[in-house]
Protein backbone atom coordinates (compact mmCIF):
# COMPACT_ATOMS: atom_id res chain seq x y z
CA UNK A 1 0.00 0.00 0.00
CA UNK A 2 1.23 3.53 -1.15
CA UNK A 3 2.14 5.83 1.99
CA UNK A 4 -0.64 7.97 1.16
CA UNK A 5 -3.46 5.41 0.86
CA UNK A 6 -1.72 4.50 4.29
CA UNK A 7 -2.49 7.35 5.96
CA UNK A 8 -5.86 7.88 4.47
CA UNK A 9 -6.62 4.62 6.32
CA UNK A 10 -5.45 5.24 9.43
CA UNK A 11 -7.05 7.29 11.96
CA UNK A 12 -4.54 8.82 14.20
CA UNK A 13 -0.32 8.22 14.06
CA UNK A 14 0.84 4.95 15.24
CA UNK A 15 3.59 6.24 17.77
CA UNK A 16 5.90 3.72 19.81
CA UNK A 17 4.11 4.93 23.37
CA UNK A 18 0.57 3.60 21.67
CA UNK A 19 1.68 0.34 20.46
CA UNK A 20 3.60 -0.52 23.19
CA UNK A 21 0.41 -0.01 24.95
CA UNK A 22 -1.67 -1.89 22.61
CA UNK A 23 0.71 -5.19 22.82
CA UNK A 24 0.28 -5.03 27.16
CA UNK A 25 -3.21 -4.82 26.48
CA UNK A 26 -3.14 -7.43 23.88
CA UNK A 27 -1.05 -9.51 27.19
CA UNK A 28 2.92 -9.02 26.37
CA UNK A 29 4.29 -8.74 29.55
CA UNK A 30 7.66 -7.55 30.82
CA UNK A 31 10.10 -10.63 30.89
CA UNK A 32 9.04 -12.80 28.44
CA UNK A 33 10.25 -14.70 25.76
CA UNK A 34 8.37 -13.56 22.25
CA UNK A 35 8.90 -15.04 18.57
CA UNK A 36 7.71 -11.87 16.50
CA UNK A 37 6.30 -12.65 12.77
CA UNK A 38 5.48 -9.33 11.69
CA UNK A 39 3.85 -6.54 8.85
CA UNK A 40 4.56 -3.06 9.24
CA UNK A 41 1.84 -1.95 6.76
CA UNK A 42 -0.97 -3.61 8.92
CA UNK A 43 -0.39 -1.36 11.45
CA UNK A 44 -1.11 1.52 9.82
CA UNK A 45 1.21 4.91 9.77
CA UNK A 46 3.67 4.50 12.23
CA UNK A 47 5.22 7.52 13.52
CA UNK A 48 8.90 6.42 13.20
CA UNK A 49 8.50 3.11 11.24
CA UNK A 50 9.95 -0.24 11.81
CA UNK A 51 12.40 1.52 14.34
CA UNK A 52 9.25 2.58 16.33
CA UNK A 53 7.59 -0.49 16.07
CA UNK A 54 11.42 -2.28 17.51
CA UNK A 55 11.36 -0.10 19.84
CA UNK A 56 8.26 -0.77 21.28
CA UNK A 57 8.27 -4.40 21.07
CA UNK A 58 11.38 -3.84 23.49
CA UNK A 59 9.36 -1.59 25.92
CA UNK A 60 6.86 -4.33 26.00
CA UNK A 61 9.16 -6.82 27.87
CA UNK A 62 11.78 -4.92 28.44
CA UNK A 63 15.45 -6.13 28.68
CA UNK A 64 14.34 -8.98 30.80
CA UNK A 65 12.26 -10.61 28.39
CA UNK A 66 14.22 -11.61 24.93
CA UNK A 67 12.22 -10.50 21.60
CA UNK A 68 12.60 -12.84 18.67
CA UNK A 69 12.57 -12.45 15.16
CA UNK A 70 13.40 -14.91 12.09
CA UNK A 71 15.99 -13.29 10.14
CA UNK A 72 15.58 -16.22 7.03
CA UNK A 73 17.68 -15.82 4.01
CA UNK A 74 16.40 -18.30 1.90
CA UNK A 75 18.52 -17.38 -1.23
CA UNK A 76 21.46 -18.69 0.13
CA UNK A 77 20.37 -22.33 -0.44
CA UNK A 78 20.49 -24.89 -3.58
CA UNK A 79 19.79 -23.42 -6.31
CA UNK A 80 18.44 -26.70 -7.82
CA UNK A 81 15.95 -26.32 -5.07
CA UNK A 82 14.58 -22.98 -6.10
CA UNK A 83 10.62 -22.73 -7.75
CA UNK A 84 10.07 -18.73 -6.86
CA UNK A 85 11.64 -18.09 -9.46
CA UNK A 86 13.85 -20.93 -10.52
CA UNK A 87 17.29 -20.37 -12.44
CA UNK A 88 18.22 -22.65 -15.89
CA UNK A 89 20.00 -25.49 -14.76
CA UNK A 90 23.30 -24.50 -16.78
CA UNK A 91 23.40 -21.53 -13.86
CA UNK A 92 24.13 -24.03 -10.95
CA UNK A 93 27.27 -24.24 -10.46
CA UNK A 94 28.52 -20.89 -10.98
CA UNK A 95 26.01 -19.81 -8.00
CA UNK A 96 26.87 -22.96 -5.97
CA UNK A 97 30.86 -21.44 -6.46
CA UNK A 98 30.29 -17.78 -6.51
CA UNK A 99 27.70 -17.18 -4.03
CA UNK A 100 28.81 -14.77 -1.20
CA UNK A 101 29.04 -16.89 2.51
CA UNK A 102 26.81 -16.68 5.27
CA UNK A 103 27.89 -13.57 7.28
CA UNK A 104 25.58 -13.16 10.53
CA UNK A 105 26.72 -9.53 10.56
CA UNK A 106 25.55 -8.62 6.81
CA UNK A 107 24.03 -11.08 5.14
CA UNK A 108 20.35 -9.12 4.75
CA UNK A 109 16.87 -11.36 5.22
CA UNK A 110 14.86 -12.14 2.11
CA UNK A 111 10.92 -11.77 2.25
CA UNK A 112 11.26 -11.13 5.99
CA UNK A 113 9.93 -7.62 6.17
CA UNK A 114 11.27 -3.54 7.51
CA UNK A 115 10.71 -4.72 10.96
CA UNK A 116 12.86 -7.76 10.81
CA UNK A 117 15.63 -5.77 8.58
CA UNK A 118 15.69 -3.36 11.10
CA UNK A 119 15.96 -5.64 14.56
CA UNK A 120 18.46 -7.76 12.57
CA UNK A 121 21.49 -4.63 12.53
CA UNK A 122 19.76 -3.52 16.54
CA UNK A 123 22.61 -2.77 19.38
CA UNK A 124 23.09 -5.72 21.30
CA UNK A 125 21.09 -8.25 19.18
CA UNK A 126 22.37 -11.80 18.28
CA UNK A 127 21.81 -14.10 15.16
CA UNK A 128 22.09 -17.65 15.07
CA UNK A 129 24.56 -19.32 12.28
CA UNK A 130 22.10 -20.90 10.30
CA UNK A 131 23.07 -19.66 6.59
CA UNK A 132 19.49 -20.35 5.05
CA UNK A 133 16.78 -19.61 8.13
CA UNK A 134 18.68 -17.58 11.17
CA UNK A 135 16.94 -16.14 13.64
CA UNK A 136 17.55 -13.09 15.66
CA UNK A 137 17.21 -12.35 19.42
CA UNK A 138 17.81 -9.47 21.58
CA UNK A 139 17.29 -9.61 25.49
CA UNK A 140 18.61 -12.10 28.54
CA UNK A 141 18.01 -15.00 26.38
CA UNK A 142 19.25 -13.71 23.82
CA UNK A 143 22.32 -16.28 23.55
CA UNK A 144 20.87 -18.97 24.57
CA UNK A 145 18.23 -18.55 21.58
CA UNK A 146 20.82 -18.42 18.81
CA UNK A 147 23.84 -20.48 19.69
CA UNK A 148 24.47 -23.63 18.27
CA UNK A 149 22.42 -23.63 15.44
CA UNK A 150 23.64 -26.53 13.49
CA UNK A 151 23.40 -27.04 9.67
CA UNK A 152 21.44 -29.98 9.54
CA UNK A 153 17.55 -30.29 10.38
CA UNK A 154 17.90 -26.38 10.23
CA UNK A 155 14.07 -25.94 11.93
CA UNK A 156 14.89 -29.33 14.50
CA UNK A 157 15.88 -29.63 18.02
CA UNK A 158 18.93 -27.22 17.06
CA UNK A 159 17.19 -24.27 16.07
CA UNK A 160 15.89 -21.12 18.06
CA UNK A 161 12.55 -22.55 17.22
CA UNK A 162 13.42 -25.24 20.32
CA UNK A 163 15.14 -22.73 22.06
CA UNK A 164 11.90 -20.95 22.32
CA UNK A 165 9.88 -24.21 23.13
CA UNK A 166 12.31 -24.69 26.17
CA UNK A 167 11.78 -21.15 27.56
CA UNK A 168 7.90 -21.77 27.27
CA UNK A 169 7.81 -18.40 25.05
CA UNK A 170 5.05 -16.53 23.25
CA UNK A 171 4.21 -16.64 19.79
CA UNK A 172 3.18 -12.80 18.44
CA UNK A 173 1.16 -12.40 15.05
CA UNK A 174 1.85 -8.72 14.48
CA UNK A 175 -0.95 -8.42 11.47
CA UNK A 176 0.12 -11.65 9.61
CA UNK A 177 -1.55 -15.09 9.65
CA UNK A 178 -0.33 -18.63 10.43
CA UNK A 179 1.24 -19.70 7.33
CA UNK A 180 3.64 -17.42 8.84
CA UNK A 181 4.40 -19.00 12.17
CA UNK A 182 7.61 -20.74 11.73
CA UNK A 183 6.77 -22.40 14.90
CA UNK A 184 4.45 -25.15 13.57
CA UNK A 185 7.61 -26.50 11.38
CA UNK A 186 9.44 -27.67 14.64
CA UNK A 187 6.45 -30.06 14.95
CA UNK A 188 7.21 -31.56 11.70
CA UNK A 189 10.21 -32.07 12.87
CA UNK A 190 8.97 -33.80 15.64
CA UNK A 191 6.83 -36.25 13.58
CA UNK A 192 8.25 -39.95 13.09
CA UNK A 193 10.02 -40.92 9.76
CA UNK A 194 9.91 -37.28 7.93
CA UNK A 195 10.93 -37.48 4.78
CA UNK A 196 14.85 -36.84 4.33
CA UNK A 197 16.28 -33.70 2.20
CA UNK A 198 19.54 -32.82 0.81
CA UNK A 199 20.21 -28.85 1.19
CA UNK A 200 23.36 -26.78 0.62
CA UNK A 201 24.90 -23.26 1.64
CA UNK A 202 27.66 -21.25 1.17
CA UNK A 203 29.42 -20.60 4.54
CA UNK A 204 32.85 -20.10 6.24
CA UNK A 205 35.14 -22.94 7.59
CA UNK A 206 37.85 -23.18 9.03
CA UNK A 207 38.73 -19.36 7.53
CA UNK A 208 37.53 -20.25 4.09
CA UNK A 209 34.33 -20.34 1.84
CA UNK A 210 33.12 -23.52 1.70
CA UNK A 211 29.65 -24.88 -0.57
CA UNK A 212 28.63 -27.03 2.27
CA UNK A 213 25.95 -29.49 1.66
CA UNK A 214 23.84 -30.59 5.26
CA UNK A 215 20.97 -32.96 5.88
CA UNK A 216 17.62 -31.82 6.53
CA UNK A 217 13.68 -32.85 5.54
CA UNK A 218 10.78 -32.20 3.37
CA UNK A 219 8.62 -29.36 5.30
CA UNK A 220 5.57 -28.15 4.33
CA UNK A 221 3.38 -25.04 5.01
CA UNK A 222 0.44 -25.24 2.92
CA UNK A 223 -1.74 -26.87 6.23
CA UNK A 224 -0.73 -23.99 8.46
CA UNK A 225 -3.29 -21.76 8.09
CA UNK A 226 -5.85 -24.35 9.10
CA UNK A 227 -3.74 -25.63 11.72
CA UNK A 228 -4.01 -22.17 13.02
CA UNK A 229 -7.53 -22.31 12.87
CA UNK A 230 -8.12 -25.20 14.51
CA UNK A 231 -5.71 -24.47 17.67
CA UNK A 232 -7.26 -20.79 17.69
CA UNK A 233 -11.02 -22.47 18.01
CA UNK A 234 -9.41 -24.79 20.90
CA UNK A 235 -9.02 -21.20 23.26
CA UNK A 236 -5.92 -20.88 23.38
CA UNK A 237 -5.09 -17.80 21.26
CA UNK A 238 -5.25 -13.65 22.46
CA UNK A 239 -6.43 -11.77 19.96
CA UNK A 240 -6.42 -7.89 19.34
CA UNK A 241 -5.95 -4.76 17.77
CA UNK A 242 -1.96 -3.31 17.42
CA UNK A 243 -2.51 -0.25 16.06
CA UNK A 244 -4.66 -1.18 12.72
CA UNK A 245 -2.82 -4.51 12.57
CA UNK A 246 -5.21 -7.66 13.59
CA UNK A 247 -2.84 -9.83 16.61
CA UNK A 248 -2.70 -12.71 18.07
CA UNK A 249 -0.38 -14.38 20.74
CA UNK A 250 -0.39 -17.42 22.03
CA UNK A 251 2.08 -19.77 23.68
CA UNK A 252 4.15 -21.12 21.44
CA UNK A 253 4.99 -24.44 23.34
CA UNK A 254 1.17 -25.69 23.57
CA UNK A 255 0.75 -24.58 19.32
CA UNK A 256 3.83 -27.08 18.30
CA UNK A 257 2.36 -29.83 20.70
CA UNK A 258 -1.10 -29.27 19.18
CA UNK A 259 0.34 -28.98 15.36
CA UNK A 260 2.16 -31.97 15.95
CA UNK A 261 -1.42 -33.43 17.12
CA UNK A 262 -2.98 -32.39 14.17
CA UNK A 263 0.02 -33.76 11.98
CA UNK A 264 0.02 -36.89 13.48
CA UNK A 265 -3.52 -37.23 12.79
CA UNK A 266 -3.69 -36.65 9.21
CA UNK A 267 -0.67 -38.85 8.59
């Protein structure tokens, strides 16, 4: 949406006192542990931006909780792999030689959002080593979110998404649905006998660029949306205005045991 049309639609400024505000009456408290999937245009004019909107997150829980955000950049993967768009063939192993390594302090997101662009370069905040789907964290978890992030099963037991599970944190739909919550992948995970993948990245080793090839699995997001549904018709979902932006948060733990549930069901 053009800034304009933005504006037009929106019926007072969006300022980073008034959604603060909104997410403790939506139930963020101070101190906990929040995976943020986020749109900045669904709020409406914000006064400031993505830095505003940062910045209030943060004032939410304040430097005792630890704010999350995926910082995924899916281009630095296979490029056999890629559909949206896909490359010729012939291209494949000049990108598989060329392609710049995974750098946690400037390699930018893809498809992540302002908000998420912004948080990634924040003061003080970490990102995990996954080359293909890092996350970010800022706060007094903020380490033990993002270390060890192995190569293989890069949404597994390894990942921030467990990380998260483990601290019992909250899930935050910041005017986006649930095919975006990462979190339902770490029940596929979960499932018995997934079905293997072979993935590769460009990262550094031992000093040097390496194309490093890792084992992962088949994951699928097409069911999340209705997965979403389901849990939120079980009770266990907030929901809310944040500034003009439709919200939901939930805890994260009891949405991965219920998706796996669901998954397990339909298998």
């Amino acid at each position: 949406m053009r800034e304009g049309k933005l504006i037009e639609a929106t019926p007072g400024p969006r300022t980073r006192a008034s959604l603060a505000d909104d997410l403790r009456r939506l139930g963020l408290r101070a101190g906990a542990t929040v995976l943020v999937h986020s749109s900045l245009h669904a709020l409406g004019w914000v006064c400031g931006g993505p830095v505003a909107v940062v910045q209030a997150l943060m004032d939410a829980i304040t430097p005792d909780g630890t704010l999350v955000m995926p910082t995924h950049s899916g281009d630095l993967s296979d490029p056999a792999l890629w559909k949206n768009p896909p490359v010729p063939k012939s291209w494949w192993p000049t990108i598989r030689q060329t392609m710049p390594a995974y750098d946690p302090r400037t390699t930018p997101t893809r498809g992540m959002g302002r908000i998420v662009e912004v948080f990634r370069t924040w003061p003080g905040v970490q990102r995990s080593a996954h080359p293909a789907t890092s996350f970010a964290a800022w706060g007094s978890q903020a380490a033990f979110v993002t270390e060890n992030h192995l190569l293989d099963y890069e949404m597994g037991e390894t990942s921030p998404l467990a990380r998260v599970y483990d601290l019992d944190g909250r899930v935050l739909l910041l005017g986006v649905g649930y095919d975006s919550n990462t979190s339902f992948h770490l029940a596929e995970y979960r499932l018995p006998n997934p079905k293997p993948s072979r993935q590769g990245a460009p990262i550094v080793e031992n000093g040097r660029r390496v194309w490093k090839e890792f084992d992962d699995i088949e994951i699928d997001d097409d069911p999340f949306g209705q997965i979403g549904a389901d849990f939120e018709a079980a009770g266990s979902v907030l929901e809310g205005k944040v500034g003009s932006a439709v919200s939901r948060l939930f805890s994260q733990r009891k949405a991965v045991d219920f998706a796996l549930q669901w998954l397990r069901g339909r298998a």
